[in-house]
Structure formats: C-alpha cells, structure tokens
Protein backbone atom coordinates (compact mmCIF):
# COMPACT_ATOMS: atom_id res chain seq x y z
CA UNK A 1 -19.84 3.73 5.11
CA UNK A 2 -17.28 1.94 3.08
CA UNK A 3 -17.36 3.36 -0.70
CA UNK A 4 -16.75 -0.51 -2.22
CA UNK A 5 -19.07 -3.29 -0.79
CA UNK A 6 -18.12 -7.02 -0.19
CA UNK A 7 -19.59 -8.46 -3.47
CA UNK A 8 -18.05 -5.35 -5.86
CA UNK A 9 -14.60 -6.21 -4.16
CA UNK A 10 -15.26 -10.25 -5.56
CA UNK A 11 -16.05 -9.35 -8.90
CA UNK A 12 -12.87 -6.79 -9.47
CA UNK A 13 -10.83 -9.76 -7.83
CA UNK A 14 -12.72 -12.79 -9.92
CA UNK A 15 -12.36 -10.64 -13.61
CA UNK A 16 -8.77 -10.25 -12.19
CA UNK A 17 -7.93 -13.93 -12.02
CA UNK A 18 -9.96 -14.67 -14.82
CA UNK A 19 -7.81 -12.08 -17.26
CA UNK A 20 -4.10 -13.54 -16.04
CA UNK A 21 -3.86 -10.95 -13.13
CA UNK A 22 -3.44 -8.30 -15.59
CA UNK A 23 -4.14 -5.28 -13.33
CA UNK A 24 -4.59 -2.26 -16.13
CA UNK A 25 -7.04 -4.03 -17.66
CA UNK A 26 -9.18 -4.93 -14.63
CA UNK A 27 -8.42 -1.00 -13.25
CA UNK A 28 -9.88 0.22 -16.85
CA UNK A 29 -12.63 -2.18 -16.39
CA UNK A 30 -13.92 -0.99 -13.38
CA UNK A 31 -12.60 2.33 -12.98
CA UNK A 32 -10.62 1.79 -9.99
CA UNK A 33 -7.27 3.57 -8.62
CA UNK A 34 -4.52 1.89 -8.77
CA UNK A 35 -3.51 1.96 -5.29
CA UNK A 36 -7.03 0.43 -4.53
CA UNK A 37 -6.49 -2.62 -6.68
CA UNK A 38 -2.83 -2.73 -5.38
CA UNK A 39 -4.11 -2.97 -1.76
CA UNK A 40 -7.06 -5.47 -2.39
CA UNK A 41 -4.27 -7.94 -4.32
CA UNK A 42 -2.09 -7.49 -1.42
CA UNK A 43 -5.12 -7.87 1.30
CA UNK A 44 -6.18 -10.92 -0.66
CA UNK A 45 -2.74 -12.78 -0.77
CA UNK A 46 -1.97 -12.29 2.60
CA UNK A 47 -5.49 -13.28 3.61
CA UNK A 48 -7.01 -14.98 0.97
CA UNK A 49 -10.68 -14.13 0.15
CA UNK A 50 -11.46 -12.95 3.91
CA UNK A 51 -8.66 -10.01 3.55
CA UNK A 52 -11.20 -8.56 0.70
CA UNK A 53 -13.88 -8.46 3.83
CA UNK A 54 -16.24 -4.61 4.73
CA UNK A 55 -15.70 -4.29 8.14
CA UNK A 56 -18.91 -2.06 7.90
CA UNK A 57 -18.02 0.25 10.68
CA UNK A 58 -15.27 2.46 11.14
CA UNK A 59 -12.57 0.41 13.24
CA UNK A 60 -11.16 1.79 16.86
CA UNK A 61 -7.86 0.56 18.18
CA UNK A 62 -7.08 0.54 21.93
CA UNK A 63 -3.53 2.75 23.05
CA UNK A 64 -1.84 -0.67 23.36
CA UNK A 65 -2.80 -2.00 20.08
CA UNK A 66 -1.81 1.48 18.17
CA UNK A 67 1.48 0.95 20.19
CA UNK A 68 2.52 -2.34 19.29
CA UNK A 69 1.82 -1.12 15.55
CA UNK A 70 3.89 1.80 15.77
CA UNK A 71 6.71 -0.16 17.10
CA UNK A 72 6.61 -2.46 14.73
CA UNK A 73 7.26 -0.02 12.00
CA UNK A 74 9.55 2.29 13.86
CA UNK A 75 11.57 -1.10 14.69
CA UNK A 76 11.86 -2.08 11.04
CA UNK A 77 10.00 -4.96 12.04
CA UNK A 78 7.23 -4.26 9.07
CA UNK A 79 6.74 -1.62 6.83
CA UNK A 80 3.56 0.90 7.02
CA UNK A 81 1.83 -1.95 4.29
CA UNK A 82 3.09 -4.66 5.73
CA UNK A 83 1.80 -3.98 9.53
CA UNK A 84 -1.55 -2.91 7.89
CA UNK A 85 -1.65 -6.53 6.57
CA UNK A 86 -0.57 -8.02 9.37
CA UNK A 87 -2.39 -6.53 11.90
CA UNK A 88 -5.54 -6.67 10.01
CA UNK A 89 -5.86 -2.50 9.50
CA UNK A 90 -7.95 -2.07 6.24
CA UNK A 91 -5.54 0.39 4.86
CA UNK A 92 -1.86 1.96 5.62
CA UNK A 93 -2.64 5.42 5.01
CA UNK A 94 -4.46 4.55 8.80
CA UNK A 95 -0.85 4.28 9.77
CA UNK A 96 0.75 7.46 8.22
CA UNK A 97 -1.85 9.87 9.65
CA UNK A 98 -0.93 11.91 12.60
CA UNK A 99 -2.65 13.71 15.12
C-alpha cells in the first residue's frame, strides 16, 4: 500500500501552483520530505498530472525491462532520476537497490 493516495498527491501539487511553486512552504504545509515533493515536481513535469498517478500495487519488471534500465544508466544515457522518469518507475531509489 502506497503511504500518499492519488487525491493527497493533487492537493500538495494544486497549493504548490497556487503559492508560486514555492516548495518550503508547501513541504511545511503538509509535512512532507523534501525528496518526496522533489520527486512528485519532477514526476509531474515530465508527465504532467498522470506522473502524480498510485499505481496501487507494487510494480514487477521482467529481466529484459530491468536490463534495458540498467544500461541506460551505466551508458550515461540517463541518470538513476532520469530513467525512473522515463521509464515510468515510481521512484529511483528502485534503481539504486541491489540484490
């Protein structure tokens, strides 16, 4: 389960429009981290209101799609936050964690 839902993720974004995209004062107003607020701006400017989206469930990649990602990153091609945006992962910690 995700910890922010669909509608909380609106409001943080709308009060952050609606204040001049002044991110301490919409991080103080909600209580968020900033590295979450960070990520949601990011999500929504390179997706616009849909990159703010709960997937609802947690997210499995297939071996070919986790290698293309990798590459990607090791290649230069995109940075760990960039490829998360780009290939639609919800975060880029996803793509620091080994195992």
């Amino acid at each position: 389960m995700t910890k922010y839902n669909q509608l909380f993720k609106q409001q943080v974004f709308e009060f952050y429009l609606q204040h001049h995209k002044n991110r301490s004062l919409t991080r103080r107003h909600f209580q968020l981290a900033e590295t979450t607020l960070v990520r949601w701006v990011r999500q929504y400017n390179h997706n616009g209101i849909k990159g703010l989206a709960v997937l609802g469930k947690k997210q499995t990649y297939s071996p070919d799609f986790k290698l293309k990602v990798v590459q990607a990153v090791k290649t230069g091609q995109f940075s760990a936050e960039y490829a998360s945006l780009h290939f639609g992962i919800a975060n880029s910690g996803t793509l620091s964690v080994s195992g």
